[in-house]
C-alpha atoms as a PDB file:
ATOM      1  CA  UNK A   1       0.000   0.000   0.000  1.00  0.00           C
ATOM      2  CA  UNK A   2       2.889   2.642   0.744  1.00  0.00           C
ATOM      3  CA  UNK A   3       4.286   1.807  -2.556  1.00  0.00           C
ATOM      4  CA  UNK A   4       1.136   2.625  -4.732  1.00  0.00           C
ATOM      5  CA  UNK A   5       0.853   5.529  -1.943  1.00  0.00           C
ATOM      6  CA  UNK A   6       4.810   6.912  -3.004  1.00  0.00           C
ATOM      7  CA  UNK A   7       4.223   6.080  -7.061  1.00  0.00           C
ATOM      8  CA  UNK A   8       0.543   7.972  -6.741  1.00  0.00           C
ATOM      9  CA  UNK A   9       2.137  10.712  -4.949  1.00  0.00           C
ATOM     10  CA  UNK A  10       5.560  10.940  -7.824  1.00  0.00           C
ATOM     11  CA  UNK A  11       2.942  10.735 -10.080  1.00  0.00           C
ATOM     12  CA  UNK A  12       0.916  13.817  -8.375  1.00  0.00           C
ATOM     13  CA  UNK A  13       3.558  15.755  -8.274  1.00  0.00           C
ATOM     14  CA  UNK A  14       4.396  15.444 -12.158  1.00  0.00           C
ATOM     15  CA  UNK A  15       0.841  16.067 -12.682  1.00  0.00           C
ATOM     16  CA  UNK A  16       1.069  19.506 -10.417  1.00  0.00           C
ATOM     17  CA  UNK A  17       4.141  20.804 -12.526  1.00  0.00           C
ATOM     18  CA  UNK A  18       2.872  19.874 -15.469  1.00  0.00           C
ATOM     19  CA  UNK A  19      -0.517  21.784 -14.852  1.00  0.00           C
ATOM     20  CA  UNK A  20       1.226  24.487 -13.790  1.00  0.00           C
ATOM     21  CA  UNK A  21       2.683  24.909 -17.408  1.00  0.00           C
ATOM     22  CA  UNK A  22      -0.287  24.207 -18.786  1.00  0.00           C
ATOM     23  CA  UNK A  23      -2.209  26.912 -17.185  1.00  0.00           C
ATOM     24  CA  UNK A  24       1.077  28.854 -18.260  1.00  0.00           C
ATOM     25  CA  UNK A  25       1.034  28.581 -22.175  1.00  0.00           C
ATOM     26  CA  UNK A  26      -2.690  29.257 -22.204  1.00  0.00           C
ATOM     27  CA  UNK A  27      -2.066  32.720 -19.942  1.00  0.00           C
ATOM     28  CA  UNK A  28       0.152  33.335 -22.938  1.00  0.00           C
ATOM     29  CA  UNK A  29      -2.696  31.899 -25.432  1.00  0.00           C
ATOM     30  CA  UNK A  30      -0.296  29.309 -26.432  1.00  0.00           C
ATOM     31  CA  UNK A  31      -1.601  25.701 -26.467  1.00  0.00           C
ATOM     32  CA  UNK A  32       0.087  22.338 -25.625  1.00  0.00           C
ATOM     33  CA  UNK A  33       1.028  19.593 -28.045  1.00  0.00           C
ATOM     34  CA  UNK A  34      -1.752  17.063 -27.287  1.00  0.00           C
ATOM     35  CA  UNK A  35      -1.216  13.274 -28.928  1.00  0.00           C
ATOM     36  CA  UNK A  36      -5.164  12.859 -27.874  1.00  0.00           C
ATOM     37  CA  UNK A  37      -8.078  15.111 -29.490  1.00  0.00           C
ATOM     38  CA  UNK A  38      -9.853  17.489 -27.088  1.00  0.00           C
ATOM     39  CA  UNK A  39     -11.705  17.610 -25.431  1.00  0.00           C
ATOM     40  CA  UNK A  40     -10.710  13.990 -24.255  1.00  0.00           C
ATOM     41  CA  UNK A  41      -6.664  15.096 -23.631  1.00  0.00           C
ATOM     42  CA  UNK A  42      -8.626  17.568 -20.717  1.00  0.00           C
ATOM     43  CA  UNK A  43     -10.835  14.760 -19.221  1.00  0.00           C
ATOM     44  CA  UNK A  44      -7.946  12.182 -19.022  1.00  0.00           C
ATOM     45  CA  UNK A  45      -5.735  14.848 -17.956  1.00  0.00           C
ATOM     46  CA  UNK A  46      -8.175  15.986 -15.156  1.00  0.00           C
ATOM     47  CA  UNK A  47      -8.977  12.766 -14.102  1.00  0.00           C
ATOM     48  CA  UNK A  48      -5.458  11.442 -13.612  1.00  0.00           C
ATOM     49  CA  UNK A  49      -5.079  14.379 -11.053  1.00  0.00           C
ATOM     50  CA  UNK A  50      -8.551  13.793  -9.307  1.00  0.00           C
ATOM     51  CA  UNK A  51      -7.249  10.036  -8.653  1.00  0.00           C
ATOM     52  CA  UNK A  52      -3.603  10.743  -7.683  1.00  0.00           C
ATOM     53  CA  UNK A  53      -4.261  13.711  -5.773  1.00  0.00           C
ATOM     54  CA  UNK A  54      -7.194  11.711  -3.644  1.00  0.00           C
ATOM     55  CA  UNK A  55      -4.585   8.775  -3.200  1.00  0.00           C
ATOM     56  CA  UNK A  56      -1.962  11.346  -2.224  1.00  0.00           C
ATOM     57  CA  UNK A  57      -4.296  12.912   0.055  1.00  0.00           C
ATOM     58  CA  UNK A  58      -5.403   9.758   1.355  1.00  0.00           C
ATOM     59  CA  UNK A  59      -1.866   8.459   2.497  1.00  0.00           C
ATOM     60  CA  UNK A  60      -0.718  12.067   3.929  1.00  0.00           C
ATOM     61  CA  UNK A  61      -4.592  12.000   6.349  1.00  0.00           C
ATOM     62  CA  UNK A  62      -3.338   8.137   7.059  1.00  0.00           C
ATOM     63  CA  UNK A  63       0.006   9.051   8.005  1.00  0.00           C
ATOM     64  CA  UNK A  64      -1.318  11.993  10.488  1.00  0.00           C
ATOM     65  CA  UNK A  65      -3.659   9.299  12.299  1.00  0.00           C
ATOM     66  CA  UNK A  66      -0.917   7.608  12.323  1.00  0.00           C
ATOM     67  CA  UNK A  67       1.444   9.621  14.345  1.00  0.00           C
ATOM     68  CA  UNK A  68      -1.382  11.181  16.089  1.00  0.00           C
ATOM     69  CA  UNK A  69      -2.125   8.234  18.882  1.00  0.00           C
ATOM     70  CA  UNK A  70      -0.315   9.355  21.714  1.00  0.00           C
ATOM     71  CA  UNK A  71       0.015   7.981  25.655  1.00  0.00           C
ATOM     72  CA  UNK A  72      -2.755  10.414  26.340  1.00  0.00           C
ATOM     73  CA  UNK A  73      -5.397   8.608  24.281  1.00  0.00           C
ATOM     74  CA  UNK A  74      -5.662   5.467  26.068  1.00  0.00           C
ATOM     75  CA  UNK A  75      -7.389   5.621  28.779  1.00  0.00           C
ATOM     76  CA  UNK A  76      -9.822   2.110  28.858  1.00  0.00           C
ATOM     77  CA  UNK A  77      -8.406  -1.309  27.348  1.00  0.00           C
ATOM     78  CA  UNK A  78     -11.161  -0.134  24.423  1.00  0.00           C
ATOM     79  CA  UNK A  79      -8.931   2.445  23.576  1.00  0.00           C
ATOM     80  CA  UNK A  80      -5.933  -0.171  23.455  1.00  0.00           C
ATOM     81  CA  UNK A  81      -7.788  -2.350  21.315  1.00  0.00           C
ATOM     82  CA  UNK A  82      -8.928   0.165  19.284  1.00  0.00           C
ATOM     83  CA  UNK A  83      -5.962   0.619  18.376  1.00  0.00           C
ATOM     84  CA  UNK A  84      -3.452  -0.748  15.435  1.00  0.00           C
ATOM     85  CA  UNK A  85      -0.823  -2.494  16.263  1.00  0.00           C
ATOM     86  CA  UNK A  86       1.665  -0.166  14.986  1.00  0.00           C
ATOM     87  CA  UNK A  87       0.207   2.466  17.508  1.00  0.00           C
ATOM     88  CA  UNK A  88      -0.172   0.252  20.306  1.00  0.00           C
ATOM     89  CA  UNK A  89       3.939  -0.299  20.277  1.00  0.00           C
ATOM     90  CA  UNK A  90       4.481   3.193  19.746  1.00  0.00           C
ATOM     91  CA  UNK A  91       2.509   3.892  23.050  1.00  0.00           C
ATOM     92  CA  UNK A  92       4.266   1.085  24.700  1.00  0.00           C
ATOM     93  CA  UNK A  93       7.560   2.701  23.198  1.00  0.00           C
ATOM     94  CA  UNK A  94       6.477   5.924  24.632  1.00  0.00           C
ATOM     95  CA  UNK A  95       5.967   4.705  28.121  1.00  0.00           C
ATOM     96  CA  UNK A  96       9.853   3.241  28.238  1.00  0.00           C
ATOM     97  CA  UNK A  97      10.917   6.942  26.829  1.00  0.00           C
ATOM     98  CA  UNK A  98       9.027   8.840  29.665  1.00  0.00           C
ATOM     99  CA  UNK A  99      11.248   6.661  32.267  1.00  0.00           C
ATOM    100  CA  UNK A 100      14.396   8.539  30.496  1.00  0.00           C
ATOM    101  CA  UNK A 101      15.314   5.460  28.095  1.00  0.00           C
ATOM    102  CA  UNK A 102      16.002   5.805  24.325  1.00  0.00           C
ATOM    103  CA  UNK A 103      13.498   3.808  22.277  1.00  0.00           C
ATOM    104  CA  UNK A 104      13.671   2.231  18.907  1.00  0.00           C
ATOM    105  CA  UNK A 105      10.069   0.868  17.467  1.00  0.00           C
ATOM    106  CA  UNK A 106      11.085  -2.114  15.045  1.00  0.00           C
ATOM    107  CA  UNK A 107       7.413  -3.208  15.055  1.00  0.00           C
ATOM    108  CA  UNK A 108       6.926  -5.672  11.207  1.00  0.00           C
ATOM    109  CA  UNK A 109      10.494  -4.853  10.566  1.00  0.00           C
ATOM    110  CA  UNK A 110      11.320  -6.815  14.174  1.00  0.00           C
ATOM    111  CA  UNK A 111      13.785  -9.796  14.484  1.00  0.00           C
ATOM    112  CA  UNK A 112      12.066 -12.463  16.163  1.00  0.00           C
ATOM    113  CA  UNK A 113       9.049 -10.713  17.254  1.00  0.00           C
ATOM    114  CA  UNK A 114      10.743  -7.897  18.726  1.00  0.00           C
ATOM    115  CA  UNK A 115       8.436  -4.280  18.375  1.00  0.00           C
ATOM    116  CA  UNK A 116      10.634  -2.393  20.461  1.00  0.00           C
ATOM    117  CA  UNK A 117      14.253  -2.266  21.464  1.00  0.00           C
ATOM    118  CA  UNK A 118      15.141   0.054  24.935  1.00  0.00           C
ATOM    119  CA  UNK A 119      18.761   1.664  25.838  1.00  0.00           C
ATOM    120  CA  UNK A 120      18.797   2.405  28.770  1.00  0.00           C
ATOM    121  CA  UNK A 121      20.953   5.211  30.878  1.00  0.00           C
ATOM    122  CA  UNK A 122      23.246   2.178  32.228  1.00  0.00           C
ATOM    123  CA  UNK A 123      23.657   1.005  29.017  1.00  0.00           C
ATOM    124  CA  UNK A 124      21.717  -1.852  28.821  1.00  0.00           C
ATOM    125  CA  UNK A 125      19.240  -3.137  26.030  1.00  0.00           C
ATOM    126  CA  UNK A 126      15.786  -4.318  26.676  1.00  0.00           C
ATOM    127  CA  UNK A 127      13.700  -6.470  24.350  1.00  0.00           C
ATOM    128  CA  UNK A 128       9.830  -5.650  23.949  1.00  0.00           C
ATOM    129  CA  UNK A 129       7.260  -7.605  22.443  1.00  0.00           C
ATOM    130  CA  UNK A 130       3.924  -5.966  22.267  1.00  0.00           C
ATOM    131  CA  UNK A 131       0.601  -8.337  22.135  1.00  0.00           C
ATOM    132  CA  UNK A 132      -2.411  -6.411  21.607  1.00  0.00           C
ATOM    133  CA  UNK A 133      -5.525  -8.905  21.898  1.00  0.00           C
ATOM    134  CA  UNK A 134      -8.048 -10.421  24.028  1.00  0.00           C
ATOM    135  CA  UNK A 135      -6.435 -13.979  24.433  1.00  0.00           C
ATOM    136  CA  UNK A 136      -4.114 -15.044  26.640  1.00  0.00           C
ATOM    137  CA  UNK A 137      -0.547 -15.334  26.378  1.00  0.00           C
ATOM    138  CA  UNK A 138       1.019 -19.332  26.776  1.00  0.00           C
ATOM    139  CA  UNK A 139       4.501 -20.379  27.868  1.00  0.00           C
ATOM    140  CA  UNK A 140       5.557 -20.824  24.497  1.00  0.00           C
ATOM    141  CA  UNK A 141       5.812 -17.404  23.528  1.00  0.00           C
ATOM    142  CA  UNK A 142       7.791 -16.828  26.724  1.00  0.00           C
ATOM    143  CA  UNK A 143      10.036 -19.338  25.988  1.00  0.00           C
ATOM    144  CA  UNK A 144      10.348 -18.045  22.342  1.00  0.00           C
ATOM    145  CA  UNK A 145      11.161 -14.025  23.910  1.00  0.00           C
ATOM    146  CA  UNK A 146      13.600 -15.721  25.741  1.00  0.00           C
ATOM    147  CA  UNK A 147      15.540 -17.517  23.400  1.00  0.00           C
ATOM    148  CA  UNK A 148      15.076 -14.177  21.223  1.00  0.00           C
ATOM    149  CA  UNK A 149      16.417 -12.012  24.414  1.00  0.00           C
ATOM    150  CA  UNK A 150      19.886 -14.572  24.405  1.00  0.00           C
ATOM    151  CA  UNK A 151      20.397 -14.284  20.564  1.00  0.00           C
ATOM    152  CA  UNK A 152      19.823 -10.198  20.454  1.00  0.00           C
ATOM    153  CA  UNK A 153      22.396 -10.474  24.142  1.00  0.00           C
ATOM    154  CA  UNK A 154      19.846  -8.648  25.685  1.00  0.00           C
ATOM    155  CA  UNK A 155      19.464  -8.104  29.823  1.00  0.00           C
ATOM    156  CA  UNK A 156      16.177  -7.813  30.260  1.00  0.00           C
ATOM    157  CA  UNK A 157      12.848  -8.812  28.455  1.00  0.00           C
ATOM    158  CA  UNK A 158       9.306  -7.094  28.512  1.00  0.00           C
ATOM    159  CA  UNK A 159       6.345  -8.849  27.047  1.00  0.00           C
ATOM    160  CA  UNK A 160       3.288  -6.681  27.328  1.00  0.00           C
ATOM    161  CA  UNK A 161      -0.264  -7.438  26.179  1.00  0.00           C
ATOM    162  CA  UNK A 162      -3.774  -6.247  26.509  1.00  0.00           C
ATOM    163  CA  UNK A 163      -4.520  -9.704  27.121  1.00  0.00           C
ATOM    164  CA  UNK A 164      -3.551 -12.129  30.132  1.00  0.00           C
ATOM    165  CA  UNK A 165      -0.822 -14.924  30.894  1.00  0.00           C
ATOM    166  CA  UNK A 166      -1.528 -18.478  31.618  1.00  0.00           C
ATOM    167  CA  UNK A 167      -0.371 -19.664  34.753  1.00  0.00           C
ATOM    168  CA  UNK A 168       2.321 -21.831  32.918  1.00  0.00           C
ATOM    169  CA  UNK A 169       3.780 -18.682  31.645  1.00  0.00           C
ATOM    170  CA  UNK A 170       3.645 -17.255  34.658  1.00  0.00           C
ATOM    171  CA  UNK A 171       5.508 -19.816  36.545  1.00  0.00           C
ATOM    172  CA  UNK A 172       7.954 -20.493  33.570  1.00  0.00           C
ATOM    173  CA  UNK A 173       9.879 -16.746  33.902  1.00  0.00           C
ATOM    174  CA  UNK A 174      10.344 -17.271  37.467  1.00  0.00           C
ATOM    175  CA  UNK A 175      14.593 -16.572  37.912  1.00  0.00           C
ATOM    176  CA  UNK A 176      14.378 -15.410  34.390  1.00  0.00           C
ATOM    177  CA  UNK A 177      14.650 -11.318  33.656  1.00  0.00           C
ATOM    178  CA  UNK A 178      11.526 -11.915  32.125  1.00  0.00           C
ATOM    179  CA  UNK A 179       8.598  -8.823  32.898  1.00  0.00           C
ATOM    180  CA  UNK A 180       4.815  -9.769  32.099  1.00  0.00           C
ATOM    181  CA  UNK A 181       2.421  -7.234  31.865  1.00  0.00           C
ATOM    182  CA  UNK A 182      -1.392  -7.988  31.388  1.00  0.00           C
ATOM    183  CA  UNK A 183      -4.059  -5.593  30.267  1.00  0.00           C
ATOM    184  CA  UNK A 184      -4.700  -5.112  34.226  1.00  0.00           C
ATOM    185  CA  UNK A 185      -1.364  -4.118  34.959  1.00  0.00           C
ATOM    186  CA  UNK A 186      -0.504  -2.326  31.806  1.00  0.00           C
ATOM    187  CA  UNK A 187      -3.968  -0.164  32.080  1.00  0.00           C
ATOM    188  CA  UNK A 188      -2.228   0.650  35.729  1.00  0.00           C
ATOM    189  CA  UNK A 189       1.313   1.444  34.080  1.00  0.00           C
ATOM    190  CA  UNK A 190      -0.427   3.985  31.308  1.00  0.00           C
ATOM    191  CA  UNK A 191      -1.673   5.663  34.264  1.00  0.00           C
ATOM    192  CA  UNK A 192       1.344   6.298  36.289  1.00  0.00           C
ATOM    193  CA  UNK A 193       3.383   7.040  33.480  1.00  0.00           C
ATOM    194  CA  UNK A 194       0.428   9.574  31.859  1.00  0.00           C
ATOM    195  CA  UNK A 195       0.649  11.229  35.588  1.00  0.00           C
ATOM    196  CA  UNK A 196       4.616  10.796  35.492  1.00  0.00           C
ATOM    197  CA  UNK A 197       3.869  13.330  31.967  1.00  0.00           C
ATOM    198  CA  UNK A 198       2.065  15.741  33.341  1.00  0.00           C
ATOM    199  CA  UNK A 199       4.202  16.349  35.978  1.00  0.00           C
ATOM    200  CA  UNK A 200       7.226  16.730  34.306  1.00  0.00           C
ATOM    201  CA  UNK A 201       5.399  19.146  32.405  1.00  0.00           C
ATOM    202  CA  UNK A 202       4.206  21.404  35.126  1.00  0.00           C
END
């Protein structure tokens, strides 16, 4: 979809420039070489910049959406849900760069099922995987982060979802820098870190 987003938008942007001379010869009561008899050379001509304008259009409103899901719009685990998965990592992303750590969302592009990768001020890297559903999470996942947080020589793992953990999951990190957050506990983390926010902006 980005691709036919990018061409539509190259293709726009040829078709602005080239209007733009158009309108120019006629102001000078010149007209254009046309290989297609009017009035059809117009129609086409107008057409092609109704549909790759409206795509172009389409992709920049997309990308604003986007970007625009911030911390500060979830609130209720509808709000997480409601949400895509590439902005529920970049809210989970956002919550690690409040505490003072850099962030780096990897989300499709991750190794291994990693969405987001955390330096922190001592220098050491975090692995996050980000769940966003209603099911729960098994001890095979775990043990997958795990043997993801070894190969990427990472100290500590997070795996968040909106979700919950079965208790063999639960019982499987134990000694293992392995965190867990359910939807319970990650609706409480939004909160302290959205008050966290605000007061580091008063």
């Amino acid at each position: 979809m980005d691709r036919v987003s990018k061409a539509a938008s190259r293709i726009f942007l040829g078709w602005l420039v080239w209007a733009g001379f158009w309108l120019y010869l006629h102001s000078k009561g010149l007209k254009p070489v046309s290989l297609i008899p009017q009035p059809i050379n117009n129609e086409l001509f107008f057409a092609l910049g109704v549909i790759t304008g409206g795509i172009s259009l389409g992709f920049l409103i997309h990308r604003f959406r986007k970007h625009r899901i911030r911390l500060e719009d979830a609130h209720t685990m509808d709000d997480l849900l409601a949400m895509s998965p590439d902005d529920f990592e970049r809210v989970i992303a956002e919550i690690f760069h409040t505490y003072g750590h850099q962030v780096e969302v990897l989300g499709g592009n991750g190794d291994h099922g990693v969405d987001v990768v955390v330096q922190t001020a001592q220098d050491e890297k975090w692995i996050v995987q980000c769940k966003r559903y209603n099911g729960s999470v098994g001890e095979p996942v775990v043990r997958d982060l795990y043997g993801t947080m070894v190969h990427e020589e990472a100290q500590q793992a997070y795996l968040i979802t909106t979700g919950s953990f079965t208790r063999q999951a639960q019982e499987w990190i134990s000694g293992k820098p392995i965190v867990l957050y359910d939807g319970e506990n990650l609706l409480r983390l939004i909160r302290m870190t959205q008050s966290a926010k605000l007061r580091k902006a008063i």
